[in-house]
PDB file of N, CA and C in Angstrom:
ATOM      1  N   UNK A   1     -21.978  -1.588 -23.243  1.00  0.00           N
ATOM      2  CA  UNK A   1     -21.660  -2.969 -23.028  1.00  0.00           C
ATOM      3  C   UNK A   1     -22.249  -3.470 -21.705  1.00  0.00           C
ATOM      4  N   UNK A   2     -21.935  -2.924 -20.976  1.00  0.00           N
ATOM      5  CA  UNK A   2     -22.932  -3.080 -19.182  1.00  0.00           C
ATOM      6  C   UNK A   2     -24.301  -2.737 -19.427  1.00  0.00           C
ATOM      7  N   UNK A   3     -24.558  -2.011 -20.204  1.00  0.00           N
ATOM      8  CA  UNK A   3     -26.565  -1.734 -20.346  1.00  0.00           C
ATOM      9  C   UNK A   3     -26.655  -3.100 -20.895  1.00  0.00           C
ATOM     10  N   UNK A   4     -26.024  -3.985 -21.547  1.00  0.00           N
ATOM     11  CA  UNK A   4     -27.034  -4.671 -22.516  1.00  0.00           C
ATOM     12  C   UNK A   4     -26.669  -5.866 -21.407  1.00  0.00           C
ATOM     13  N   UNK A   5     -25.770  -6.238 -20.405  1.00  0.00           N
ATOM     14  CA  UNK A   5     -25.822  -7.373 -19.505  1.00  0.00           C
ATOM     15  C   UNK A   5     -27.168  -6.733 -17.813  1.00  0.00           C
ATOM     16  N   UNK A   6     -26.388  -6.142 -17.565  1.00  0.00           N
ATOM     17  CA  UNK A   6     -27.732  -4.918 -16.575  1.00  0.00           C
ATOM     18  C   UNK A   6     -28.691  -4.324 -17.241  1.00  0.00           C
ATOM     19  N   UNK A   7     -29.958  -4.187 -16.626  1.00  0.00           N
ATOM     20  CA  UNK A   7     -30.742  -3.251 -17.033  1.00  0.00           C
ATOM     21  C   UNK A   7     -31.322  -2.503 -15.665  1.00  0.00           C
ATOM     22  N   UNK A   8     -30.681  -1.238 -15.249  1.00  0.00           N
ATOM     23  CA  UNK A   8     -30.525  -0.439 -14.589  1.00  0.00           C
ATOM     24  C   UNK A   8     -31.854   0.837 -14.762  1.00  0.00           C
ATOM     25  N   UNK A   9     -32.620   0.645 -15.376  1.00  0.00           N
ATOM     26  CA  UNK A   9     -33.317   1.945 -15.843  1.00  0.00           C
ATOM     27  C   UNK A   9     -34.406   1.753 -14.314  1.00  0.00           C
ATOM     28  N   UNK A  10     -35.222   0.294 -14.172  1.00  0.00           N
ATOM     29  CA  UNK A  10     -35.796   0.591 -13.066  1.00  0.00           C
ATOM     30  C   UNK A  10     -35.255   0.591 -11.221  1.00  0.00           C
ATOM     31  N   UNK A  11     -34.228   0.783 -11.438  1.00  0.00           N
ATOM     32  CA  UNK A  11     -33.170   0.749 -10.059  1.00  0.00           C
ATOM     33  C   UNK A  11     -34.027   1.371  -9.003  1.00  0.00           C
ATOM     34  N   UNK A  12     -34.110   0.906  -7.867  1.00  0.00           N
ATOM     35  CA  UNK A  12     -34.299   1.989  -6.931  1.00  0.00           C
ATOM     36  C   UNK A  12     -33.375   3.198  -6.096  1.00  0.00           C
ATOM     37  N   UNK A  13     -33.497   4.094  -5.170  1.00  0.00           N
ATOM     38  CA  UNK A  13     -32.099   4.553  -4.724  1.00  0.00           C
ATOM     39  C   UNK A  13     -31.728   3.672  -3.748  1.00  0.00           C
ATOM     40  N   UNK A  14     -32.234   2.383  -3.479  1.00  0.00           N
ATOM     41  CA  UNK A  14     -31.445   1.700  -2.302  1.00  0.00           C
ATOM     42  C   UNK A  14     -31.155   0.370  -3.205  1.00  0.00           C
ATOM     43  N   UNK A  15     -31.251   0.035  -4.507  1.00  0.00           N
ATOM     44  CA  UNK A  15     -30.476  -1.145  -5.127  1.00  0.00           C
ATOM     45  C   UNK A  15     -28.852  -0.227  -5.871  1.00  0.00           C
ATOM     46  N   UNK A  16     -29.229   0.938  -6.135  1.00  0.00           N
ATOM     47  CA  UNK A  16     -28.045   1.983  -6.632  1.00  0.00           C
ATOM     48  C   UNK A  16     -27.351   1.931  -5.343  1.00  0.00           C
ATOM     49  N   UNK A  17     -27.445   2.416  -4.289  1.00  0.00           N
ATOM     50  CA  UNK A  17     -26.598   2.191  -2.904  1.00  0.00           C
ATOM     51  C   UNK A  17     -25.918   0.589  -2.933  1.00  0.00           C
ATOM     52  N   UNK A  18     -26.645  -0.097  -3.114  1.00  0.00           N
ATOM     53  CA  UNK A  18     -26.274  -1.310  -3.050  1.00  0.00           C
ATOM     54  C   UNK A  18     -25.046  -1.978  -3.959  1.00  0.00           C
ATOM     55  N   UNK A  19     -25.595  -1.513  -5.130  1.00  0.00           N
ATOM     56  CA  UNK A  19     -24.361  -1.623  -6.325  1.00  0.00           C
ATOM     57  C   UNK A  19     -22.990  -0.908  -6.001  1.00  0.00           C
ATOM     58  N   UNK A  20     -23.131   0.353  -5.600  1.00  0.00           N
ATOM     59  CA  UNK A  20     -21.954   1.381  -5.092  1.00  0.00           C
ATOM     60  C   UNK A  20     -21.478   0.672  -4.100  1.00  0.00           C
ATOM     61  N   UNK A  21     -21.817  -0.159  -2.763  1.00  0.00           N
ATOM     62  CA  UNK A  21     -21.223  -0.560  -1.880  1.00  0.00           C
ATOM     63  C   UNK A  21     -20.441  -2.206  -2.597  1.00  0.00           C
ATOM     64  N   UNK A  22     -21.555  -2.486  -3.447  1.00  0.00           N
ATOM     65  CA  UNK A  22     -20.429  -4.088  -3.912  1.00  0.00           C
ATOM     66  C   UNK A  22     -18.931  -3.429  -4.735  1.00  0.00           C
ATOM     67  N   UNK A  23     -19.641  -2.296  -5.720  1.00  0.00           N
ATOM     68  CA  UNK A  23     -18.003  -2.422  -6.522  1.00  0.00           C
ATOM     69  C   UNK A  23     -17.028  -1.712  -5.411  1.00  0.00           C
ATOM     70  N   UNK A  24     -17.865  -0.710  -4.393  1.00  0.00           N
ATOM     71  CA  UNK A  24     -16.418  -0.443  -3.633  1.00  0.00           C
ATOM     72  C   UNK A  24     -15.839  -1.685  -3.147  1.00  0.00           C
ATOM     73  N   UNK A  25     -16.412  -2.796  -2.078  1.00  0.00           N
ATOM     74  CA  UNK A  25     -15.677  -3.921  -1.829  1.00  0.00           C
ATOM     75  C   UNK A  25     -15.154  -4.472  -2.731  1.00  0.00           C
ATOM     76  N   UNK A  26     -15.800  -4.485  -4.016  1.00  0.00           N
ATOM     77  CA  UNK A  26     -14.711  -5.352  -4.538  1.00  0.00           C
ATOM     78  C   UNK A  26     -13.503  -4.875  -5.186  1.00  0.00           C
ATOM     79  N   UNK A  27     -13.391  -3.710  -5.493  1.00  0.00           N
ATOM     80  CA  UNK A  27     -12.235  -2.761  -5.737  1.00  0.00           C
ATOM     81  C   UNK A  27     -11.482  -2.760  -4.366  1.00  0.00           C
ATOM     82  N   UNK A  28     -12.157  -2.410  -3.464  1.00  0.00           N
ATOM     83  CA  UNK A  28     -10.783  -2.500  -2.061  1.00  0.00           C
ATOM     84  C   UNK A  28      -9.854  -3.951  -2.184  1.00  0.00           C
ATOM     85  N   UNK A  29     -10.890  -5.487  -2.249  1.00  0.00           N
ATOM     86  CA  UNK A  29     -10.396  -6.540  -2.144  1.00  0.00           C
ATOM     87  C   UNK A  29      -9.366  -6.747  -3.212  1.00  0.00           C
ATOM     88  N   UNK A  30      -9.883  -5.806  -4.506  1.00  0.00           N
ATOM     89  CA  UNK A  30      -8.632  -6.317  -4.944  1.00  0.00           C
ATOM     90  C   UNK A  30      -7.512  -5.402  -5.191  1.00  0.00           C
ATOM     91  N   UNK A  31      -7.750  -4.327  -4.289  1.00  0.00           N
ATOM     92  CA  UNK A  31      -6.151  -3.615  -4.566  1.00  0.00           C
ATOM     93  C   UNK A  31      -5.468  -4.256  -2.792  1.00  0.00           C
ATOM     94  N   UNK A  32      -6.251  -4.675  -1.828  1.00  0.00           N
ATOM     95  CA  UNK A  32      -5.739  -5.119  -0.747  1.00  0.00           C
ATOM     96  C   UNK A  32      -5.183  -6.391  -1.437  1.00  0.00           C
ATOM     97  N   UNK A  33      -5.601  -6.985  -2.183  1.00  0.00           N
ATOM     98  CA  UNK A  33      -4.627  -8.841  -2.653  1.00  0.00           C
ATOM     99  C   UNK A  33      -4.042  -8.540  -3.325  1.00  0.00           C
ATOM    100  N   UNK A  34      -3.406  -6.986  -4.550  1.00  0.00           N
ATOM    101  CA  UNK A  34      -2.224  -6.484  -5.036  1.00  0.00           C
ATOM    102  C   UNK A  34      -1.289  -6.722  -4.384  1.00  0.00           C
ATOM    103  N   UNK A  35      -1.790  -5.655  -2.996  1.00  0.00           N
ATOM    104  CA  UNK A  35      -0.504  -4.710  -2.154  1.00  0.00           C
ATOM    105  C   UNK A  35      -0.062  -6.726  -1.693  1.00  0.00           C
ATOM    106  N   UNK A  36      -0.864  -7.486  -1.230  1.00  0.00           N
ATOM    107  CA  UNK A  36      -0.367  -8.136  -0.673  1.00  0.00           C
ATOM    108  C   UNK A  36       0.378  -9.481  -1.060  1.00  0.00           C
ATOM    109  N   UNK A  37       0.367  -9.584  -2.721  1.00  0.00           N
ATOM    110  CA  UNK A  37       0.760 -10.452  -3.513  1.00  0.00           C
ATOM    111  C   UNK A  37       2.359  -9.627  -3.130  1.00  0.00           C
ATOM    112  N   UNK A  38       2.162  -8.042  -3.715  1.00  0.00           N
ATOM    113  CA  UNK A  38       3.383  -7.456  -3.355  1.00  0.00           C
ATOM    114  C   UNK A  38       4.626  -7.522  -3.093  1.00  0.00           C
ATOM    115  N   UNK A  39       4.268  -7.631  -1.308  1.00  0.00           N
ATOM    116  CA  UNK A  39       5.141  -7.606  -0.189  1.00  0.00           C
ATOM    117  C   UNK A  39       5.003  -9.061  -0.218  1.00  0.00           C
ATOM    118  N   UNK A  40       4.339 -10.304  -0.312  1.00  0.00           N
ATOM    119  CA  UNK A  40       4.821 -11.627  -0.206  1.00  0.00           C
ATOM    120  C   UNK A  40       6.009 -11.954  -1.151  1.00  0.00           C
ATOM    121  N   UNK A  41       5.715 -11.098  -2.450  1.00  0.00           N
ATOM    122  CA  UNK A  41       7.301 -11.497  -3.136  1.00  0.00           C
ATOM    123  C   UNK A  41       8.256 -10.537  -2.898  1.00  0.00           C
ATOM    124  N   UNK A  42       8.423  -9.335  -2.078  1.00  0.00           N
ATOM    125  CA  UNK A  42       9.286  -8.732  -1.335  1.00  0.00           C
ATOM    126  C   UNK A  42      10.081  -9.784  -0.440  1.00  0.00           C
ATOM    127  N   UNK A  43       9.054 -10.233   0.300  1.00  0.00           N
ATOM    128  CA  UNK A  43       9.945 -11.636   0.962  1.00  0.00           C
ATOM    129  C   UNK A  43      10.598 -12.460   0.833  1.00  0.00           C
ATOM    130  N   UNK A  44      10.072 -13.282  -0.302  1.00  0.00           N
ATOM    131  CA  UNK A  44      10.491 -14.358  -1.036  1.00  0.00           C
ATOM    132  C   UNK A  44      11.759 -13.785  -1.331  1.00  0.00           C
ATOM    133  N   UNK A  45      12.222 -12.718  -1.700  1.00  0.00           N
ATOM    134  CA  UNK A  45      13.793 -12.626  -2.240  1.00  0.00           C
ATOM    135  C   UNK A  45      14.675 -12.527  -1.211  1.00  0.00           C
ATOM    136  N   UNK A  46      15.657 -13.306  -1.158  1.00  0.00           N
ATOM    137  CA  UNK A  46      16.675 -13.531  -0.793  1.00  0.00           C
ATOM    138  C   UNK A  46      17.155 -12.268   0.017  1.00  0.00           C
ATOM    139  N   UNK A  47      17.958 -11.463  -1.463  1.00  0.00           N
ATOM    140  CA  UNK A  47      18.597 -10.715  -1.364  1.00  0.00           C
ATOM    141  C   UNK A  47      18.063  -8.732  -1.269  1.00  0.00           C
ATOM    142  N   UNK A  48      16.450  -9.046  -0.926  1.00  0.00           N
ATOM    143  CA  UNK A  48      16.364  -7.716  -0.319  1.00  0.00           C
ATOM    144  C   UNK A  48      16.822  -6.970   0.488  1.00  0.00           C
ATOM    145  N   UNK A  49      17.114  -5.647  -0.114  1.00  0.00           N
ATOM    146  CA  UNK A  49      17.542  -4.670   0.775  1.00  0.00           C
ATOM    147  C   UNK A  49      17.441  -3.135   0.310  1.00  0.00           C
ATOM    148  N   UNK A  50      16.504  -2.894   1.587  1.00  0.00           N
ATOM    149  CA  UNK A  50      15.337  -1.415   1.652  1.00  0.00           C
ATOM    150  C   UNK A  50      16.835  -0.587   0.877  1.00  0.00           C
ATOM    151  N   UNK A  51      16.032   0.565   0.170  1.00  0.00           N
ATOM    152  CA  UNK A  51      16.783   1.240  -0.253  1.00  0.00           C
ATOM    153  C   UNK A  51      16.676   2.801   0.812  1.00  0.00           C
ATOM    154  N   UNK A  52      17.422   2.384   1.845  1.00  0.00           N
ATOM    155  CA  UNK A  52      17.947   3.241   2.759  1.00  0.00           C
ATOM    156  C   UNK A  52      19.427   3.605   2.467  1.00  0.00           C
ATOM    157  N   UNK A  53      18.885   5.524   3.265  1.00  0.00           N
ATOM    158  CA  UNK A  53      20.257   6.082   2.838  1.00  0.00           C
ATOM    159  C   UNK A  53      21.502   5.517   4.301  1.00  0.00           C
ATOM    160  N   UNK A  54      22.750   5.794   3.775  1.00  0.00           N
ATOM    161  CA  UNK A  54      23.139   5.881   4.942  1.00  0.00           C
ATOM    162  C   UNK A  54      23.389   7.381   6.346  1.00  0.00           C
ATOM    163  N   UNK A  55      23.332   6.852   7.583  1.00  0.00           N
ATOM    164  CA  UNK A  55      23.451   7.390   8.584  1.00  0.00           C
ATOM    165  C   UNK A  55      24.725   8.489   8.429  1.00  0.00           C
ATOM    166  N   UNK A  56      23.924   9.750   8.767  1.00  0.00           N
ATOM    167  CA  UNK A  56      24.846  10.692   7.996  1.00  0.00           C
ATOM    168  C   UNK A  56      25.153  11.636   9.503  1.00  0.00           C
ATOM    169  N   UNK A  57      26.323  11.797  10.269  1.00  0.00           N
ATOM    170  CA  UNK A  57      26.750  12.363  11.428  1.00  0.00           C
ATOM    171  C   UNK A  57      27.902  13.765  11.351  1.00  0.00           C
ATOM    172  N   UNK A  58      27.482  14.031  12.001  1.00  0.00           N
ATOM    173  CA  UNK A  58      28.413  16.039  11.735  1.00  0.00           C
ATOM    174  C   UNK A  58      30.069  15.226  12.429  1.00  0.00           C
ATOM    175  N   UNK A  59      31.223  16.038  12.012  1.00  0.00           N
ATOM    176  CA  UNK A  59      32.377  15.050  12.300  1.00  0.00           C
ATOM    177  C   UNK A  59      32.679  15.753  13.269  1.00  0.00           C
ATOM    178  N   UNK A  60      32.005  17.014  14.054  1.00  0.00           N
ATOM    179  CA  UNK A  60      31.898  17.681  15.005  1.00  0.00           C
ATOM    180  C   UNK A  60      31.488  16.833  16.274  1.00  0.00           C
ATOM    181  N   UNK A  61      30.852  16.044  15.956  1.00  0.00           N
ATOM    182  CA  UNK A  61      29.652  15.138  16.974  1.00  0.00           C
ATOM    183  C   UNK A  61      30.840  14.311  17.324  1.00  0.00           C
ATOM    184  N   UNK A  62      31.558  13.495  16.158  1.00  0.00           N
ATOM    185  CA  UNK A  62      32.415  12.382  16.241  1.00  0.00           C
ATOM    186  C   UNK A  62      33.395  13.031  17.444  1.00  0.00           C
ATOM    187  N   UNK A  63      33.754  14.235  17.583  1.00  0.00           N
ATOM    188  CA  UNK A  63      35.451  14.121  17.570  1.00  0.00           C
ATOM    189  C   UNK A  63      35.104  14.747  19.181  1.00  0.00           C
ATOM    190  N   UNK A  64      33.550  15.296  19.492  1.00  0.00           N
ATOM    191  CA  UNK A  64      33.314  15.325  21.007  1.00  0.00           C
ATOM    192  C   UNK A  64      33.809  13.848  21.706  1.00  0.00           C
ATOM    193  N   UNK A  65      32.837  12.789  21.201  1.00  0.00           N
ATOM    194  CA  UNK A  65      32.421  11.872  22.001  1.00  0.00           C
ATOM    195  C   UNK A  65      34.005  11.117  21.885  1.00  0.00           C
ATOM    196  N   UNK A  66      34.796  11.747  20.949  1.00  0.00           N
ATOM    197  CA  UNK A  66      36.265  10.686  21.513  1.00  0.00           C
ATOM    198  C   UNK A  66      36.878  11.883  22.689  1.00  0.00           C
ATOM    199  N   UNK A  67      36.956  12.855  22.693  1.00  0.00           N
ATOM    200  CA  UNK A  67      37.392  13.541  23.437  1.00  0.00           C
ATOM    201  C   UNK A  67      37.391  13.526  25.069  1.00  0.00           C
ATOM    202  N   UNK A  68      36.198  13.222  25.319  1.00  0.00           N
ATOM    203  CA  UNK A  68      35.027  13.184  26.513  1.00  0.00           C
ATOM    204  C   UNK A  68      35.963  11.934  27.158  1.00  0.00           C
ATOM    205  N   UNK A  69      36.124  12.434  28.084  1.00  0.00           N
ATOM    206  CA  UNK A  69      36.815  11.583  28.980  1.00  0.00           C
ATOM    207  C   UNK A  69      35.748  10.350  30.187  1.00  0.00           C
ATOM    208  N   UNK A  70      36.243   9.153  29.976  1.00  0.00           N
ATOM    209  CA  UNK A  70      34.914   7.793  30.387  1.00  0.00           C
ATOM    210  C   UNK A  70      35.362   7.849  31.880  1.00  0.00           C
TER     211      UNK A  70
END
């Protein structure tokens, strides 16, 4: 399907370099305007909230710092 829109047979090795450097940019550009469609509707919601664990403390730790005289 690409041979019959390109015709690639007389390429040189610096129009082949050339091709390799456009589809990489344009593959970066568009997984960089994914990620960043993304996180703009990460924002947009209201009610986000990271799925963090909670803060987890030894009850050893706790029962120093009441002890410890100020």
């Amino acid at each position: 399907m690409l041979s019959r829109l390109i015709d690639s047979s007389g390429w040189t090795a610096e129009q082949w370099l050339a091709a390799t450097i456009l589809v990489f940019i344009i593959i970066t550009v568009i997984v960089v305007a994914h990620r960043m469609v993304r996180i703009f509707q990460i924002s947009v919601k209201s009610k986000y909230k990271p799925n963090l664990r909670p803060l987890r403390r030894n009850k050893s730790h706790v029962k120093l710092n009441r002890e410890a005289p100020e």
